[in-house]
PDB file of N, CA and C in Angstrom:
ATOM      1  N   UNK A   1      95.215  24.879-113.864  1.00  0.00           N
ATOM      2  CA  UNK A   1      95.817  25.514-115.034  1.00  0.00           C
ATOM      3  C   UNK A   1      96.198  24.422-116.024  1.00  0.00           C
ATOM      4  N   UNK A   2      95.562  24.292-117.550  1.00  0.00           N
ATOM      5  CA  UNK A   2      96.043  23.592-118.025  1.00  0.00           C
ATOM      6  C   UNK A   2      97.189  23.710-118.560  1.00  0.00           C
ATOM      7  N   UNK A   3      98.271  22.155-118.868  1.00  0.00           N
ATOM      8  CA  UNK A   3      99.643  22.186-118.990  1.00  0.00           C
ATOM      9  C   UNK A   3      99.941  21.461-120.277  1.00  0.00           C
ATOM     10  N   UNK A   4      99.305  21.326-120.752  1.00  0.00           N
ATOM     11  CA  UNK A   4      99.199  20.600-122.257  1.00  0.00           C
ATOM     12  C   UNK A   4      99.294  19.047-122.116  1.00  0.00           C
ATOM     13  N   UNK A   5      99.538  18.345-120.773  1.00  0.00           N
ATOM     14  CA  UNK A   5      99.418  17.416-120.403  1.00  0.00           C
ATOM     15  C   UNK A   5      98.176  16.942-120.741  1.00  0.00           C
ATOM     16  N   UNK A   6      97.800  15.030-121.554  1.00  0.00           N
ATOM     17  CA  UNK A   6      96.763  14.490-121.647  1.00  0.00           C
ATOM     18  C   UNK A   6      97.117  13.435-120.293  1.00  0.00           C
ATOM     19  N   UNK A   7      95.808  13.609-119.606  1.00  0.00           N
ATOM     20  CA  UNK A   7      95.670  12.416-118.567  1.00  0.00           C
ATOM     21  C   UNK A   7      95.153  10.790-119.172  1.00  0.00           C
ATOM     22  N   UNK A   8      95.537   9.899-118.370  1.00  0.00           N
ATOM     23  CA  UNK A   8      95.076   8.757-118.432  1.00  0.00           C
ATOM     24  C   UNK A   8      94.133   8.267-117.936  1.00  0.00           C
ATOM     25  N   UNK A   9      93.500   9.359-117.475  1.00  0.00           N
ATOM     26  CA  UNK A   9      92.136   8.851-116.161  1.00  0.00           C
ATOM     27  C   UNK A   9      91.454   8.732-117.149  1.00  0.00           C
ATOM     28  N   UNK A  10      90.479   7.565-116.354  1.00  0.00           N
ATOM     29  CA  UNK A  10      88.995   7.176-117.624  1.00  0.00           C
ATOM     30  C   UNK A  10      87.934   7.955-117.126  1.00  0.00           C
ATOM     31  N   UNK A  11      87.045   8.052-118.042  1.00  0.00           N
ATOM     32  CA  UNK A  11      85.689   8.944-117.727  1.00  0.00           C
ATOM     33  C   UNK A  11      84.416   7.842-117.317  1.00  0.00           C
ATOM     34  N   UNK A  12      83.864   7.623-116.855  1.00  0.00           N
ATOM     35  CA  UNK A  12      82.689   7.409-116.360  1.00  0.00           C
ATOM     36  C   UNK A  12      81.810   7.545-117.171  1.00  0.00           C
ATOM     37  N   UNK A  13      81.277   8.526-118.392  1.00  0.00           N
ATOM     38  CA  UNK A  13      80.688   8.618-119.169  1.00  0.00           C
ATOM     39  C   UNK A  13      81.467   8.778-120.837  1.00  0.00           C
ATOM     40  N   UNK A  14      80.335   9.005-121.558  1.00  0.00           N
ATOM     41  CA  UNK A  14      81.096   8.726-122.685  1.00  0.00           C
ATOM     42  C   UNK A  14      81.287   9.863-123.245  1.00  0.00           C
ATOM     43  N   UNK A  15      82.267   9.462-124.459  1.00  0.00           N
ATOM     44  CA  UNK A  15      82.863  11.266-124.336  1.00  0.00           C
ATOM     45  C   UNK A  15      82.230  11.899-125.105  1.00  0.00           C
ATOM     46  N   UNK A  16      80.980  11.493-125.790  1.00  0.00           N
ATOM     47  CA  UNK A  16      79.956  12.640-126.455  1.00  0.00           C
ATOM     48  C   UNK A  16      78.997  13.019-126.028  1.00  0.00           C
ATOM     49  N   UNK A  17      79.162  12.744-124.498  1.00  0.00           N
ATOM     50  CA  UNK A  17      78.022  13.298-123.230  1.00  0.00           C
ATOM     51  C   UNK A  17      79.035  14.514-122.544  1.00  0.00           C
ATOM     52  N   UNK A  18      79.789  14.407-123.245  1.00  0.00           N
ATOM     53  CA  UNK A  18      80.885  15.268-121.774  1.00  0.00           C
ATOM     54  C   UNK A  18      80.997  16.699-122.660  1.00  0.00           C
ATOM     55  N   UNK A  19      80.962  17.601-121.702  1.00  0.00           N
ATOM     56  CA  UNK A  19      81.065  19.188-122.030  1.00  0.00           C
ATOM     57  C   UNK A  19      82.323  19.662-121.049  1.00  0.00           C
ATOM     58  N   UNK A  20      82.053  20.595-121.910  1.00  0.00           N
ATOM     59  CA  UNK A  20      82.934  22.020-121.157  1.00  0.00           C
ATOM     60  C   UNK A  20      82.503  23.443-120.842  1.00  0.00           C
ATOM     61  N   UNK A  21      82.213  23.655-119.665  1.00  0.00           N
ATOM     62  CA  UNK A  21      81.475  25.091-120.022  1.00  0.00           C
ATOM     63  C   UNK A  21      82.324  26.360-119.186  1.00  0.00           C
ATOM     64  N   UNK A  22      82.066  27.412-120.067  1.00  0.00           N
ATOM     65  CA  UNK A  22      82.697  28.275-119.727  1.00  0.00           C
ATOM     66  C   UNK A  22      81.829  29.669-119.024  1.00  0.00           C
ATOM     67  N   UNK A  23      82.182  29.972-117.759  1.00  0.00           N
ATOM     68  CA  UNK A  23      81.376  30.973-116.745  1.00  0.00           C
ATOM     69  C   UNK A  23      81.818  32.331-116.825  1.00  0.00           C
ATOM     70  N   UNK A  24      81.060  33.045-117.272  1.00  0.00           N
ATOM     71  CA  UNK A  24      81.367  34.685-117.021  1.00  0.00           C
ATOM     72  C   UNK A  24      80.340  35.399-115.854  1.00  0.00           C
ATOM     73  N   UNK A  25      81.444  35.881-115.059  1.00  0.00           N
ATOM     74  CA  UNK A  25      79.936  36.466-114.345  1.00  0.00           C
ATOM     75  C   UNK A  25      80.123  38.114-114.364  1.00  0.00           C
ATOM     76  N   UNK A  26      79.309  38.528-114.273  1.00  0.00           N
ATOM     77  CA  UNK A  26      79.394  40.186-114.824  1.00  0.00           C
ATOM     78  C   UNK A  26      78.218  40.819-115.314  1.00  0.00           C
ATOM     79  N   UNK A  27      77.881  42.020-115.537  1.00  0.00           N
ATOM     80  CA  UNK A  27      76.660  42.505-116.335  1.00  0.00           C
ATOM     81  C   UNK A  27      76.803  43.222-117.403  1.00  0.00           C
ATOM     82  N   UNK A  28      75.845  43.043-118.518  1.00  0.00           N
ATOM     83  CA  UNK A  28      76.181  43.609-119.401  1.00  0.00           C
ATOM     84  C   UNK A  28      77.369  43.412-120.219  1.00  0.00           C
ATOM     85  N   UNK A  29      77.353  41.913-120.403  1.00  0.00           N
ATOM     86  CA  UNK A  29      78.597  41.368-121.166  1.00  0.00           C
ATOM     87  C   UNK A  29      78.006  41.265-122.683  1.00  0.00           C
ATOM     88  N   UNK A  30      79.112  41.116-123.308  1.00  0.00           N
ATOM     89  CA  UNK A  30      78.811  41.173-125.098  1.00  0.00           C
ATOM     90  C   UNK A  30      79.065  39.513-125.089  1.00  0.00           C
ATOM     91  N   UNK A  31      77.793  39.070-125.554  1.00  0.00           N
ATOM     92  CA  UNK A  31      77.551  37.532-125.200  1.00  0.00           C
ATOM     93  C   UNK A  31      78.154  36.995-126.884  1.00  0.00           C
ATOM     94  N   UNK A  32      77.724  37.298-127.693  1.00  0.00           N
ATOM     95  CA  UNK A  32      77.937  37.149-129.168  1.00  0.00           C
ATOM     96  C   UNK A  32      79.530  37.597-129.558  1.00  0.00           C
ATOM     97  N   UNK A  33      80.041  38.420-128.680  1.00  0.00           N
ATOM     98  CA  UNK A  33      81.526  38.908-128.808  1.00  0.00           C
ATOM     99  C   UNK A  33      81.922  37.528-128.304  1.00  0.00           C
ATOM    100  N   UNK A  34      81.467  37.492-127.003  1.00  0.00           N
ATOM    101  CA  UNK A  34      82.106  36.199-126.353  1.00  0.00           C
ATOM    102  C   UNK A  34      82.253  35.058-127.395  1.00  0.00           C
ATOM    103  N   UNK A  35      81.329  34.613-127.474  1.00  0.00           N
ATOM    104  CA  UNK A  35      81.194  33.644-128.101  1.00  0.00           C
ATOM    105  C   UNK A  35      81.905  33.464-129.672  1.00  0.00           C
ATOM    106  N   UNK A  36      82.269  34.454-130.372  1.00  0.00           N
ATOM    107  CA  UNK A  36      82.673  35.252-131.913  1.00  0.00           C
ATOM    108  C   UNK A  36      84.359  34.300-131.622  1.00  0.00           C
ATOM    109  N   UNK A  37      84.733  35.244-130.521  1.00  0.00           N
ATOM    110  CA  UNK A  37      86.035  35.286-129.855  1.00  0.00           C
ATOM    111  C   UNK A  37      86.255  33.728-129.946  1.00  0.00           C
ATOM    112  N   UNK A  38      86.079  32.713-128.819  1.00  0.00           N
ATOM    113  CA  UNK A  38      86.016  31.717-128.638  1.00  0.00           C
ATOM    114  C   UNK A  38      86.004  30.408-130.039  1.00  0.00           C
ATOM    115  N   UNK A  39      84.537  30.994-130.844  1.00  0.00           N
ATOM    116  CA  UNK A  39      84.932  30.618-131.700  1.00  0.00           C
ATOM    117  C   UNK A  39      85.954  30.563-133.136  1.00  0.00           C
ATOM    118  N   UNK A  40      86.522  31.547-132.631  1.00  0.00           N
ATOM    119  CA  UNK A  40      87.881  31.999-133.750  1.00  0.00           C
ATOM    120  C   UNK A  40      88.860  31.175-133.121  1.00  0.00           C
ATOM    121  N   UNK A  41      88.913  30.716-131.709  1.00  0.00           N
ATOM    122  CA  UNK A  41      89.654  29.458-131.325  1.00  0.00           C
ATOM    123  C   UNK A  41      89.571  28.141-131.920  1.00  0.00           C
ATOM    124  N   UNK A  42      88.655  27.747-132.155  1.00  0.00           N
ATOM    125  CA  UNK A  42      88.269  26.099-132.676  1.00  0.00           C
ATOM    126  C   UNK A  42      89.753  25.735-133.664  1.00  0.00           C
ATOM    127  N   UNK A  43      89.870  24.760-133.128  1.00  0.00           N
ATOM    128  CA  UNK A  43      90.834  24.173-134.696  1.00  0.00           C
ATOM    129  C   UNK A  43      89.990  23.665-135.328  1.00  0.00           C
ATOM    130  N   UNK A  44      89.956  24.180-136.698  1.00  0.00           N
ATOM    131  CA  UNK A  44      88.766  23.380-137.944  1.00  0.00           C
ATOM    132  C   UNK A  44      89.018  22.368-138.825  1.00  0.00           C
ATOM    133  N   UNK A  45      90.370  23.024-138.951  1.00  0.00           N
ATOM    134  CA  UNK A  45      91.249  22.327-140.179  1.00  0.00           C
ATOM    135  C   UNK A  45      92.544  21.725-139.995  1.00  0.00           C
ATOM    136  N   UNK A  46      93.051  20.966-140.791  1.00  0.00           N
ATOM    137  CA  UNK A  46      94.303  20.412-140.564  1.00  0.00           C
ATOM    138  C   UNK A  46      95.217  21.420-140.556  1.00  0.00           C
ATOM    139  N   UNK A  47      96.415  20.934-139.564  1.00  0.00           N
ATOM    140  CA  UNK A  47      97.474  22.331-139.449  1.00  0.00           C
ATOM    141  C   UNK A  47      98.559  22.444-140.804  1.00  0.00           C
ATOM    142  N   UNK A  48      98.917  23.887-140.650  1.00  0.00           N
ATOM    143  CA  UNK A  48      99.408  23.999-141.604  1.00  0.00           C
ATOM    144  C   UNK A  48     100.800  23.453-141.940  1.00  0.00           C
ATOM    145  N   UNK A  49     101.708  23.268-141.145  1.00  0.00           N
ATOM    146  CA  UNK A  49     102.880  22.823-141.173  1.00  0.00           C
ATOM    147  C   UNK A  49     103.104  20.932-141.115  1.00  0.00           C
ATOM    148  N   UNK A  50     103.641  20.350-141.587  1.00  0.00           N
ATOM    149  CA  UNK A  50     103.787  18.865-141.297  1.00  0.00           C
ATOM    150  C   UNK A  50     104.980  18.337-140.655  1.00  0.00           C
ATOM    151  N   UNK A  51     104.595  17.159-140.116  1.00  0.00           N
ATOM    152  CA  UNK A  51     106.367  16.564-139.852  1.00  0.00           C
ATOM    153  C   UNK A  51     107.361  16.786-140.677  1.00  0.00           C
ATOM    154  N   UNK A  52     108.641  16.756-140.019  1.00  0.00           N
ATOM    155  CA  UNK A  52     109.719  17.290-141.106  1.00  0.00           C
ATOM    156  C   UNK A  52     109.973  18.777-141.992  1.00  0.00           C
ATOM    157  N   UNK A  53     108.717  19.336-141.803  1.00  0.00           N
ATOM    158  CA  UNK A  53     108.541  20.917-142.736  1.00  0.00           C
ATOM    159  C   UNK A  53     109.548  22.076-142.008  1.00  0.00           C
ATOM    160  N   UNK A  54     110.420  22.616-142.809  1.00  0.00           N
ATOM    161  CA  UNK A  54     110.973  23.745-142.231  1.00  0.00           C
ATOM    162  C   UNK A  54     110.381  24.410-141.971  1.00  0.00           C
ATOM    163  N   UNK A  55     110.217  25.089-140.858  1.00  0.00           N
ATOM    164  CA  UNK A  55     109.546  26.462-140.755  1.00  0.00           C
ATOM    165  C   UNK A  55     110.614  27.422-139.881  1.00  0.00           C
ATOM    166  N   UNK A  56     109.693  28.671-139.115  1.00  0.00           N
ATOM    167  CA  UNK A  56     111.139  29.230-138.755  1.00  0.00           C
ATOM    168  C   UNK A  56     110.019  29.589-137.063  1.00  0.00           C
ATOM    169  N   UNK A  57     110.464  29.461-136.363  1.00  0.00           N
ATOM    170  CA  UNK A  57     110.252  29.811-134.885  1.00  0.00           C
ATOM    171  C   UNK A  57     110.195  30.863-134.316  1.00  0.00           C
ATOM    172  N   UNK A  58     109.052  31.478-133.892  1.00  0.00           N
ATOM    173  CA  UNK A  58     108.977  32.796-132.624  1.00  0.00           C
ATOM    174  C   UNK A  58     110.085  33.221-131.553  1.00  0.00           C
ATOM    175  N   UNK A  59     110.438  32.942-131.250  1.00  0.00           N
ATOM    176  CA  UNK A  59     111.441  32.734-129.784  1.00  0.00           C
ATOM    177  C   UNK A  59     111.841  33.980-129.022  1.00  0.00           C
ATOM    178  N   UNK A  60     111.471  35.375-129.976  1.00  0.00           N
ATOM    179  CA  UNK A  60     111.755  36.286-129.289  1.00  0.00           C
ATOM    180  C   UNK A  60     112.312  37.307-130.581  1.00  0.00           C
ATOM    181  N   UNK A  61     112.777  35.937-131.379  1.00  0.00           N
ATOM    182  CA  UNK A  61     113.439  36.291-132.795  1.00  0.00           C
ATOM    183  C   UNK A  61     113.556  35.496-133.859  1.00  0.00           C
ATOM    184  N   UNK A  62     112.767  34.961-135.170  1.00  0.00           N
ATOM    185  CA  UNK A  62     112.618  33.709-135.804  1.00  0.00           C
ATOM    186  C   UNK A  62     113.691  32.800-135.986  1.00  0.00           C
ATOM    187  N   UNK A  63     113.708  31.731-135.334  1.00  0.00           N
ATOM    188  CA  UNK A  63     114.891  31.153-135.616  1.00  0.00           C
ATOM    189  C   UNK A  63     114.558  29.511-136.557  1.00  0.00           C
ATOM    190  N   UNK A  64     115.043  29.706-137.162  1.00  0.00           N
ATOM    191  CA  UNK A  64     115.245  28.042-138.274  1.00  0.00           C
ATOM    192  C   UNK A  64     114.352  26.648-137.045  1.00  0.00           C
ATOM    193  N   UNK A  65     114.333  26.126-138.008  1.00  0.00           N
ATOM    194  CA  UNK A  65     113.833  24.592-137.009  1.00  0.00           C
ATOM    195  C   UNK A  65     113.268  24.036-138.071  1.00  0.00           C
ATOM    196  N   UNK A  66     112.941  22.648-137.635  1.00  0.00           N
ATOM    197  CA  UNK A  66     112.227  21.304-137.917  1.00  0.00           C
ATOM    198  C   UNK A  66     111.219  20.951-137.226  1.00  0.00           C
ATOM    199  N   UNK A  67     109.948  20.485-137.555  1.00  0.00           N
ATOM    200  CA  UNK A  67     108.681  20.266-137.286  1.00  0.00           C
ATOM    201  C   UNK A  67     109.019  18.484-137.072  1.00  0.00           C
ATOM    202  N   UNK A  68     109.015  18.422-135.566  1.00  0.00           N
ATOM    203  CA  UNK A  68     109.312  16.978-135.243  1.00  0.00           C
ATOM    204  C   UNK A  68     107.585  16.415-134.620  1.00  0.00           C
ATOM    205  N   UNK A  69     106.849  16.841-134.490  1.00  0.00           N
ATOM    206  CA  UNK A  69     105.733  16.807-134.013  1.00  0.00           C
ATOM    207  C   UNK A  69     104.413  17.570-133.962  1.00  0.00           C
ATOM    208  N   UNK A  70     103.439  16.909-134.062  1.00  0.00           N
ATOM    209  CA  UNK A  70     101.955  17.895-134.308  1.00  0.00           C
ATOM    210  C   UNK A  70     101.125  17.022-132.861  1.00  0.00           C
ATOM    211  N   UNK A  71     100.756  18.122-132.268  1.00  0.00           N
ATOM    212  CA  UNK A  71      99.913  17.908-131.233  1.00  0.00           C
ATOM    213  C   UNK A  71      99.961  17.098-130.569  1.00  0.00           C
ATOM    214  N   UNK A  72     101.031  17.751-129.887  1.00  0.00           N
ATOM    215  CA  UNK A  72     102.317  16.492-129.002  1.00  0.00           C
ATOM    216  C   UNK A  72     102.409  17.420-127.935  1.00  0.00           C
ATOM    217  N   UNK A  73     101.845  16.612-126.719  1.00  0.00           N
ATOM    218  CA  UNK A  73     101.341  17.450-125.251  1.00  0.00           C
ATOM    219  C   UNK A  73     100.652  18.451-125.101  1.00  0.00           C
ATOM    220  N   UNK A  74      99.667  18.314-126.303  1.00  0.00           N
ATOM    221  CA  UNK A  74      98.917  19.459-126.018  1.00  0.00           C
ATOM    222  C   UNK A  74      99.130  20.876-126.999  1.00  0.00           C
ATOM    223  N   UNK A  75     100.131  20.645-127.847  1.00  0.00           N
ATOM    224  CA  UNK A  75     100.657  22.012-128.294  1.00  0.00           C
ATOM    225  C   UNK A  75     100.410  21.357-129.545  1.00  0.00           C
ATOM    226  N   UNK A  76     100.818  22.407-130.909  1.00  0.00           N
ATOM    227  CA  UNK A  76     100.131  22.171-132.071  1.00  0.00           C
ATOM    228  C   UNK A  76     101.632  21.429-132.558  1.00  0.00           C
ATOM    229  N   UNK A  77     102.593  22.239-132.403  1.00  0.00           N
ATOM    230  CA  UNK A  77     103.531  21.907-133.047  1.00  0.00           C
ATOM    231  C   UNK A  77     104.657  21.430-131.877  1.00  0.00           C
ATOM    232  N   UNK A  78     105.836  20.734-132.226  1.00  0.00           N
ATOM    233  CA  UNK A  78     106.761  20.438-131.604  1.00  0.00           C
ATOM    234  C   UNK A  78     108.163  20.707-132.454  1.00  0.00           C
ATOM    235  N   UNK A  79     108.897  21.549-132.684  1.00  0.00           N
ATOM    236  CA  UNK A  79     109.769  22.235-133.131  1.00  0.00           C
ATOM    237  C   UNK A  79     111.561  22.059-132.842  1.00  0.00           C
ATOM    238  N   UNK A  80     111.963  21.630-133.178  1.00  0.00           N
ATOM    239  CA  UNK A  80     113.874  21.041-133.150  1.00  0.00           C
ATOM    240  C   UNK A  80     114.355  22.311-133.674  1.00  0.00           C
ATOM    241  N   UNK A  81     114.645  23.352-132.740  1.00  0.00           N
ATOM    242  CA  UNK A  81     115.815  24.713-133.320  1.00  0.00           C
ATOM    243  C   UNK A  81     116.915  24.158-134.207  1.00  0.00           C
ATOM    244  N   UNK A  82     117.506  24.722-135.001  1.00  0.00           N
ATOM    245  CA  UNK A  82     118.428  24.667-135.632  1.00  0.00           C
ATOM    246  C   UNK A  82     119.960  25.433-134.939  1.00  0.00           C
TER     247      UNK A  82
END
């Protein structure tokens, strides 16, 4: 399960030989859905928020914060509640 943790292990090959592939097994899957889906994941662009930017937080209920970090363990943002 990934944990947003980056490892320190080295690769053996180089990293524009290295993939990731993803297995469905099943019949009659919507291959182009799949794939649609997945690609609406990609990050393309720079994120929207910056260090220091107020924004306001999910938590259950928006709460105030500070943008102390971008793609810090794995996560996009790193967020200081107010």
């Amino acid at each position: 399960l990934f944990n947003g943790n980056v490892s320190d292990m080295k690769w053996g090959i180089p990293e524009s030989e290295r993939e990731n592939i993803f297995v469905f097994i099943g019949k009659n899957l919507d291959h182009d859905w799949l794939k649609e889906c997945f690609n609406a994941c990609l990050v393309t662009k720079e994120l929207r928020f910056k260090v220091g930017d107020k924004v306001q937080a999910n938590t259950g209920e928006f709460t105030d914060g500070i943008v102390k970090g971008v793609w810090d363990d794995g996560n996009a943002y790193r967020i200081e509640l107010q």
